[in-house]
PDB file of N, CA and C in Angstrom:
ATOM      1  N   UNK A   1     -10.746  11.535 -34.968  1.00  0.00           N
ATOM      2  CA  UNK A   1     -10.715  11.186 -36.380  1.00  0.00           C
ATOM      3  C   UNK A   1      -9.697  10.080 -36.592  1.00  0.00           C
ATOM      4  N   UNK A   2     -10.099   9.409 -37.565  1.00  0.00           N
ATOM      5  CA  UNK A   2      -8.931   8.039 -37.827  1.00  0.00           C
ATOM      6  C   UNK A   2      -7.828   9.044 -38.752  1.00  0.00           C
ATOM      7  N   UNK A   3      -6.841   7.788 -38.770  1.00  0.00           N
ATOM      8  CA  UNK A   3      -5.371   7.954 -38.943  1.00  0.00           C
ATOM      9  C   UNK A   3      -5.744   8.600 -40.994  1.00  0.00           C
ATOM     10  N   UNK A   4      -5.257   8.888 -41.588  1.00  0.00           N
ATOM     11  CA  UNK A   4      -5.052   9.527 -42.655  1.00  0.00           C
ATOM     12  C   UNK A   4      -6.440  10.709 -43.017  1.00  0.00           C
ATOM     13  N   UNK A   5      -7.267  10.797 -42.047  1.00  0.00           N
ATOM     14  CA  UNK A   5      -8.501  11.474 -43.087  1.00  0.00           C
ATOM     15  C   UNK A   5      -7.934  13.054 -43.040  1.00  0.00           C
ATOM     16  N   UNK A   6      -8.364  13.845 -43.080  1.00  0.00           N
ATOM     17  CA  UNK A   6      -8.504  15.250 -43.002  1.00  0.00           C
ATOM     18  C   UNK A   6      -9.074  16.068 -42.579  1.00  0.00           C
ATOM     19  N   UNK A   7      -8.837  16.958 -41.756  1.00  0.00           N
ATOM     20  CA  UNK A   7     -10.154  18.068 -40.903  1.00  0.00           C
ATOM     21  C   UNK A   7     -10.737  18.602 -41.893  1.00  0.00           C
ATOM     22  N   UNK A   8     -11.717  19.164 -41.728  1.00  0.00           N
ATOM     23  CA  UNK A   8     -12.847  19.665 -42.401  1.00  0.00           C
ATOM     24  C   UNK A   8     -12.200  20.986 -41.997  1.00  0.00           C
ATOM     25  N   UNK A   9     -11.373  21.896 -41.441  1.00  0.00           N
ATOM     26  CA  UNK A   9     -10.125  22.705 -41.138  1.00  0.00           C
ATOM     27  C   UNK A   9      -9.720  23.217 -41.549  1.00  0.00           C
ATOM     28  N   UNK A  10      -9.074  22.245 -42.745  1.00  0.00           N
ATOM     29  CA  UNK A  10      -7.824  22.345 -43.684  1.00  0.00           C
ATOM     30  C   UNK A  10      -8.163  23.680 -44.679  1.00  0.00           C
ATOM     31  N   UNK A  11      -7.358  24.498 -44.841  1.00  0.00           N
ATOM     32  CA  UNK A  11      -7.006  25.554 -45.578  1.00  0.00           C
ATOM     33  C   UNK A  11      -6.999  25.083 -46.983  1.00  0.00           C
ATOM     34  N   UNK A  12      -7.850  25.451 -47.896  1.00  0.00           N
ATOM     35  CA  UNK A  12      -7.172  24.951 -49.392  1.00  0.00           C
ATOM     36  C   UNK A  12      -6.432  26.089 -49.673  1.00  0.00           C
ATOM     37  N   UNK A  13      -6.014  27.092 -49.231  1.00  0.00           N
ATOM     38  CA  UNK A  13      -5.163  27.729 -49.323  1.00  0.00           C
ATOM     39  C   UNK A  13      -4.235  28.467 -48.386  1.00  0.00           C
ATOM     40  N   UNK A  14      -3.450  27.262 -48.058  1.00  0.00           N
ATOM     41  CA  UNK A  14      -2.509  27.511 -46.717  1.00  0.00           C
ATOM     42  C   UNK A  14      -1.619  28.700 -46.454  1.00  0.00           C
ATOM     43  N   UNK A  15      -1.398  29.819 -47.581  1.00  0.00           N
ATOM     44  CA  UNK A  15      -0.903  30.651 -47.095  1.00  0.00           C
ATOM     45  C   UNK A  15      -1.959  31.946 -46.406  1.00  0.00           C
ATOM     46  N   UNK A  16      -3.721  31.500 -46.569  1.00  0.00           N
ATOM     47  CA  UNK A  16      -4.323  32.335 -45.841  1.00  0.00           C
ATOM     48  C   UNK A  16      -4.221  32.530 -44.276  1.00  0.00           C
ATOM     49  N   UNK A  17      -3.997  31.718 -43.744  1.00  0.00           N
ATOM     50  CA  UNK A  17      -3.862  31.216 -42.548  1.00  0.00           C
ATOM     51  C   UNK A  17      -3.469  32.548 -41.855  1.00  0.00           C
ATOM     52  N   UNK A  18      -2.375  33.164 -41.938  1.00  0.00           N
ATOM     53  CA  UNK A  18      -2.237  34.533 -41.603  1.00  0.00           C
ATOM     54  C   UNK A  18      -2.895  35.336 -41.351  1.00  0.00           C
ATOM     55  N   UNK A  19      -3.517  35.797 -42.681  1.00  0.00           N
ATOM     56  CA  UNK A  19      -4.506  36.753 -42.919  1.00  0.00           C
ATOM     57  C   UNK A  19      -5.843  36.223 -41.808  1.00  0.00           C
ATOM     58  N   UNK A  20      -6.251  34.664 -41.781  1.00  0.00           N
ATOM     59  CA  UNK A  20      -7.393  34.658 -40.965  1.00  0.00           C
ATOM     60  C   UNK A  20      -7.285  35.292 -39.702  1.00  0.00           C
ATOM     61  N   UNK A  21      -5.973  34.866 -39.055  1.00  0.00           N
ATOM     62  CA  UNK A  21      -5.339  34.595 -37.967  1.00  0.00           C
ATOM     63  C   UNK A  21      -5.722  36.118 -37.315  1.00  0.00           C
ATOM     64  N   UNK A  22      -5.381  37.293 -38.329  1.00  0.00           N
ATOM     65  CA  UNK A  22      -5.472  38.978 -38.439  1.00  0.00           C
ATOM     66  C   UNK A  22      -6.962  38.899 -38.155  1.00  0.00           C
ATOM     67  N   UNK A  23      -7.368  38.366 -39.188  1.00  0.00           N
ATOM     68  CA  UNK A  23      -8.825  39.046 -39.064  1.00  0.00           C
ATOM     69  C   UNK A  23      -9.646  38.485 -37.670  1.00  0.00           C
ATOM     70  N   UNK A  24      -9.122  37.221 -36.881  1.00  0.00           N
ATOM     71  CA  UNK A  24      -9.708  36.999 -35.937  1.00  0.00           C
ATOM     72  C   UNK A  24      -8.998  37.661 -34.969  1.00  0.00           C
ATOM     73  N   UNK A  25      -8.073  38.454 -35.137  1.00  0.00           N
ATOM     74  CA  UNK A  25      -8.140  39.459 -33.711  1.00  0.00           C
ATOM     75  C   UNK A  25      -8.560  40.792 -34.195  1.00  0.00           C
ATOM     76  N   UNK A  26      -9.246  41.110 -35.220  1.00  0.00           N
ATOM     77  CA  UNK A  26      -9.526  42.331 -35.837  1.00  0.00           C
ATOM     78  C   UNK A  26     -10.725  41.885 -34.997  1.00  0.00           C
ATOM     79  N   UNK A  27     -11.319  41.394 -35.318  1.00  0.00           N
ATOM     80  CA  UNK A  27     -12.785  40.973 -35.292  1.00  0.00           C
ATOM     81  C   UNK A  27     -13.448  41.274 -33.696  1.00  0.00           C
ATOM     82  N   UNK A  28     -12.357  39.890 -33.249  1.00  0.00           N
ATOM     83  CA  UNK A  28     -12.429  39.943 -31.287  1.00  0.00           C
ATOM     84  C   UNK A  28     -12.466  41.270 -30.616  1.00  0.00           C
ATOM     85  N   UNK A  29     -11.498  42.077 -31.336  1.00  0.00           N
ATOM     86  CA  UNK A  29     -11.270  43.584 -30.711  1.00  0.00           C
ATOM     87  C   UNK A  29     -12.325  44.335 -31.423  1.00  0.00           C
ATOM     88  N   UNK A  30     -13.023  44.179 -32.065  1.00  0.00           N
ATOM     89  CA  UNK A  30     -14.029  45.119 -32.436  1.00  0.00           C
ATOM     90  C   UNK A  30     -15.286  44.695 -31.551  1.00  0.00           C
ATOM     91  N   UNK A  31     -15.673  43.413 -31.681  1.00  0.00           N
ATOM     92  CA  UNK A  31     -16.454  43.409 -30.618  1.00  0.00           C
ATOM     93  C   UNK A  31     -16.501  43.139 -28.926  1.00  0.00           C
ATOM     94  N   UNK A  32     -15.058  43.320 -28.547  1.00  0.00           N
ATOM     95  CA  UNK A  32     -14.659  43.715 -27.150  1.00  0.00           C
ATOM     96  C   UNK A  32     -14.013  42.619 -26.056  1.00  0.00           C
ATOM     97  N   UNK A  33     -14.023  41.556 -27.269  1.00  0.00           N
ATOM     98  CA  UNK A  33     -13.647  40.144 -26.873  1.00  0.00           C
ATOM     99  C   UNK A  33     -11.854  40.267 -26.622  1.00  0.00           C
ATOM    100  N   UNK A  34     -11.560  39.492 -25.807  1.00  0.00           N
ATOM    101  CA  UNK A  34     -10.022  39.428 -24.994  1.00  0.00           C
ATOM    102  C   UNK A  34      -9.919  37.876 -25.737  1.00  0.00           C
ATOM    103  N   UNK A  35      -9.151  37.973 -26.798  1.00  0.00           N
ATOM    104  CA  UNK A  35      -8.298  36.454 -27.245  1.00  0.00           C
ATOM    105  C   UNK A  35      -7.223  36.144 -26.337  1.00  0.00           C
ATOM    106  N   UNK A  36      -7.331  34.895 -25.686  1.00  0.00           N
ATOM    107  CA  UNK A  36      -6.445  34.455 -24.580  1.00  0.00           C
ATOM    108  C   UNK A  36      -4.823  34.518 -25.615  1.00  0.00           C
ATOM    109  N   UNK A  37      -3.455  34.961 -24.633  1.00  0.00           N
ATOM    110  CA  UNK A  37      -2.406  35.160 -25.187  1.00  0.00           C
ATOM    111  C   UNK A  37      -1.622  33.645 -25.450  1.00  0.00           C
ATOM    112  N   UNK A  38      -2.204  32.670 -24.401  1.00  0.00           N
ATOM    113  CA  UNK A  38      -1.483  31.686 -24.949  1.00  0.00           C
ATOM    114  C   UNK A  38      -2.645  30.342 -25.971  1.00  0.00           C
ATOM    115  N   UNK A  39      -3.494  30.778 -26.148  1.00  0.00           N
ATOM    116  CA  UNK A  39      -3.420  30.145 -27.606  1.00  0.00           C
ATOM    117  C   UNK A  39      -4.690  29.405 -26.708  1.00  0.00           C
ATOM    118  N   UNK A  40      -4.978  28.827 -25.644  1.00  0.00           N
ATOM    119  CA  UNK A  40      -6.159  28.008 -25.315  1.00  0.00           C
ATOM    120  C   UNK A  40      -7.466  29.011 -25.282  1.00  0.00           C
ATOM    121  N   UNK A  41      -8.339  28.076 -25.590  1.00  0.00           N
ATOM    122  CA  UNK A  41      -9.812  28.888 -26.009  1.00  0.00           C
ATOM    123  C   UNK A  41     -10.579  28.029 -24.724  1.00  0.00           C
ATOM    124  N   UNK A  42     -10.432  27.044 -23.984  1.00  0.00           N
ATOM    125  CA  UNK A  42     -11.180  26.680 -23.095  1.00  0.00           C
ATOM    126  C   UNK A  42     -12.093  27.142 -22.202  1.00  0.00           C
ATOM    127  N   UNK A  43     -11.300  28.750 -21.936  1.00  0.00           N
ATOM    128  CA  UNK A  43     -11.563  29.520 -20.591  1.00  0.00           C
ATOM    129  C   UNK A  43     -13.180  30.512 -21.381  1.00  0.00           C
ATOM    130  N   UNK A  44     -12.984  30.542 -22.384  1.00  0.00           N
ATOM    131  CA  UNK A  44     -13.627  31.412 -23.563  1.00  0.00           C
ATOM    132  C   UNK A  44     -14.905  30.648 -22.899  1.00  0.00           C
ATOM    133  N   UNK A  45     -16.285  31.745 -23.168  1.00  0.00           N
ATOM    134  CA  UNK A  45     -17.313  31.444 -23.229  1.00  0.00           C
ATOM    135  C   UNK A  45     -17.764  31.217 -25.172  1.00  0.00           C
ATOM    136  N   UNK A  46     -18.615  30.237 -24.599  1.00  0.00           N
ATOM    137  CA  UNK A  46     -18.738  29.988 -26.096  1.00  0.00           C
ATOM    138  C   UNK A  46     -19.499  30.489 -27.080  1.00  0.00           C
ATOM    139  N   UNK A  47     -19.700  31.824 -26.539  1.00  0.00           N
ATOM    140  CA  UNK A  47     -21.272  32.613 -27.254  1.00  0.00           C
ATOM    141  C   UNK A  47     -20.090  33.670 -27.745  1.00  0.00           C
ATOM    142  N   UNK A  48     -18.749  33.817 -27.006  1.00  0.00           N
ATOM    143  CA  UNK A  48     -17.821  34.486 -27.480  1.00  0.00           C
ATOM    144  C   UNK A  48     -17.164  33.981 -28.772  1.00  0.00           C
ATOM    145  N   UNK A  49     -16.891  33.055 -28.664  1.00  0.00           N
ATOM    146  CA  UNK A  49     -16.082  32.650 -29.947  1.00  0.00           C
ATOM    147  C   UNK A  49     -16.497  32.460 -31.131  1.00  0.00           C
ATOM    148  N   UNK A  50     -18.327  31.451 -30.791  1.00  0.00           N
ATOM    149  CA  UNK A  50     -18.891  31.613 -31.849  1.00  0.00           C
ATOM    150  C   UNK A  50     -19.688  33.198 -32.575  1.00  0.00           C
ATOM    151  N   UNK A  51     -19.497  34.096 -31.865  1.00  0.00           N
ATOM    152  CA  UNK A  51     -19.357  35.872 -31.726  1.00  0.00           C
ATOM    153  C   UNK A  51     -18.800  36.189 -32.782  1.00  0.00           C
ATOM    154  N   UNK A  52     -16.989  35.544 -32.726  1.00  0.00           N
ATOM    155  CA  UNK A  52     -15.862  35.896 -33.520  1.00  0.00           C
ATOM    156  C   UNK A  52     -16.263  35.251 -34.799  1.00  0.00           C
ATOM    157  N   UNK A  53     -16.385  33.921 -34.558  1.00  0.00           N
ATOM    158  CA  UNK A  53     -16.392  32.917 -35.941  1.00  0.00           C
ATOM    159  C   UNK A  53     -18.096  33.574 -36.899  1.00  0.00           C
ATOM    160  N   UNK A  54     -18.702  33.960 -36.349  1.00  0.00           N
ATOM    161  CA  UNK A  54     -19.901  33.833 -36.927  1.00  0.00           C
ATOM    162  C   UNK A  54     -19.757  35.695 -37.674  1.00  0.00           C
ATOM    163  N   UNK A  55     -19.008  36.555 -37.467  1.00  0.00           N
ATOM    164  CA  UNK A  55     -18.637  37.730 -37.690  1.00  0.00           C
ATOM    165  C   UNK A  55     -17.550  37.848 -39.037  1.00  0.00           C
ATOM    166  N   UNK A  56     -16.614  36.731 -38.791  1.00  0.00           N
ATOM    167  CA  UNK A  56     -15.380  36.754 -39.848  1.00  0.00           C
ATOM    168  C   UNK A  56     -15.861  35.605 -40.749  1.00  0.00           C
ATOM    169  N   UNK A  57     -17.255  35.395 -40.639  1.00  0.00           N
ATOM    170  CA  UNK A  57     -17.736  34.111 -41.876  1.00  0.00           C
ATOM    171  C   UNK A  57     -18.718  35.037 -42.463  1.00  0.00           C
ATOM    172  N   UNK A  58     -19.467  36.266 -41.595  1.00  0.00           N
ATOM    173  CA  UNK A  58     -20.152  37.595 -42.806  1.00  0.00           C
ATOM    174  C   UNK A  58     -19.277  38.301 -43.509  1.00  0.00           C
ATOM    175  N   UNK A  59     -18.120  38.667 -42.857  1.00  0.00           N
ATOM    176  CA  UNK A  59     -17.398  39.441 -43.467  1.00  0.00           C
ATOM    177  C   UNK A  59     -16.188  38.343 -44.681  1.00  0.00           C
ATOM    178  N   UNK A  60     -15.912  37.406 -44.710  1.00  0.00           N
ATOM    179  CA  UNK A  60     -15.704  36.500 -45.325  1.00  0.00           C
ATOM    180  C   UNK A  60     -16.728  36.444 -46.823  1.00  0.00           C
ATOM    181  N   UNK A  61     -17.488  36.482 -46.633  1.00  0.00           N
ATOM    182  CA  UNK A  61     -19.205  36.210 -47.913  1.00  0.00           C
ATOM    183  C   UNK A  61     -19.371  37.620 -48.171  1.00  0.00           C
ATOM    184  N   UNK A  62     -19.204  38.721 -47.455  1.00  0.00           N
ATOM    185  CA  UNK A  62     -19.119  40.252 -48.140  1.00  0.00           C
ATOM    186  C   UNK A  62     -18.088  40.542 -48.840  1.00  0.00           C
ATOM    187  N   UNK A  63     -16.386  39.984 -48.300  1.00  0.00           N
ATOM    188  CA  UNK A  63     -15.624  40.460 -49.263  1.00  0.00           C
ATOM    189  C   UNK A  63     -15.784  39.146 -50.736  1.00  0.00           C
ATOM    190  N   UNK A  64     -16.458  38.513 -50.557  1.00  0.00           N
ATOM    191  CA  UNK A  64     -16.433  37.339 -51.812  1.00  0.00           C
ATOM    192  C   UNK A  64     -17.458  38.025 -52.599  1.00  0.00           C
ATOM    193  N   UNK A  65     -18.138  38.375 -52.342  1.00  0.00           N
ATOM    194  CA  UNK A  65     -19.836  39.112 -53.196  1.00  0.00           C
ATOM    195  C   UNK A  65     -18.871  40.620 -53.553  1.00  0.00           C
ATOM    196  N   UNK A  66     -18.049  41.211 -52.930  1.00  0.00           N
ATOM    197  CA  UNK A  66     -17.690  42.309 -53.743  1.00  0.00           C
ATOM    198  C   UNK A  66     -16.485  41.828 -54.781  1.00  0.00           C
ATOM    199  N   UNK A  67     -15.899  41.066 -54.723  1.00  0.00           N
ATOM    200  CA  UNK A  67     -15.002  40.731 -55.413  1.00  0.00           C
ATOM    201  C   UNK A  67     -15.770  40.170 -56.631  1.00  0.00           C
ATOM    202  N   UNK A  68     -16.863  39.283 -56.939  1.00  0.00           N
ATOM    203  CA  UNK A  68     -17.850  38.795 -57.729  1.00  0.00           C
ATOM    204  C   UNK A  68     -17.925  40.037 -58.368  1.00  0.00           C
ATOM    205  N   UNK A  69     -19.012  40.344 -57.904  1.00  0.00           N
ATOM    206  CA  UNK A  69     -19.629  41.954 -58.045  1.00  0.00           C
ATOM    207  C   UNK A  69     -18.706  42.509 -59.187  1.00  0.00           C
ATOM    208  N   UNK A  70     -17.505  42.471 -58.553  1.00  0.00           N
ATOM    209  CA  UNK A  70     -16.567  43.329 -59.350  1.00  0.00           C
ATOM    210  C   UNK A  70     -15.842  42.427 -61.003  1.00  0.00           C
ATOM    211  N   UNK A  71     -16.229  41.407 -60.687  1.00  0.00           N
ATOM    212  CA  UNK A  71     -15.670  40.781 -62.116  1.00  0.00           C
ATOM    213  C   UNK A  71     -16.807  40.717 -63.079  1.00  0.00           C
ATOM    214  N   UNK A  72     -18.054  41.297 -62.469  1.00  0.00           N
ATOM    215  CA  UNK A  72     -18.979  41.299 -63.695  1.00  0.00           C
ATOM    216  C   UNK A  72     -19.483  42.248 -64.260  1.00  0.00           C
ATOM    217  N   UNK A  73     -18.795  43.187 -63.807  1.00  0.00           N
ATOM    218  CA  UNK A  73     -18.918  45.083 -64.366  1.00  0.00           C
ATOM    219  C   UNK A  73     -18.158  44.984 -65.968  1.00  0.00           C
TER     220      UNK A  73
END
């Protein structure tokens, strides 16, 4: 990427970052996946990760639809 643009990445709310951070080892360990300890994903097969990512983006759109849900009662 050139010099000033922005990842498509970026948190619009940077103090979630945490919480994702949780839910992607919630996630990994539920479905039996080993998150490498020092931080590289290289070694990762990639049916694994996209495993993780494609799991914490349903559960991501379920807790948003109950939270909805809930402001229109």
């Amino acid at each position: 990427m050139g010099t000033g643009s922005s990842s498509s990445n970026d948190l619009v709310v940077p103090q979630a970052n945490q919480a994702l951070e949780q839910l992607k080892y919630e996630v990994a360990q539920e479905l039996g996946i080993q998150i490498p300890n020092d931080g590289y994903y290289g070694h990762m097969a990639t049916r694994d990760t996209g495993a993780i990512g494609g799991h914490i983006t349903r559960r991501l759109v379920q807790i948003a639809e109950q939270q909805l849900a809930g402001q229109f009662k």
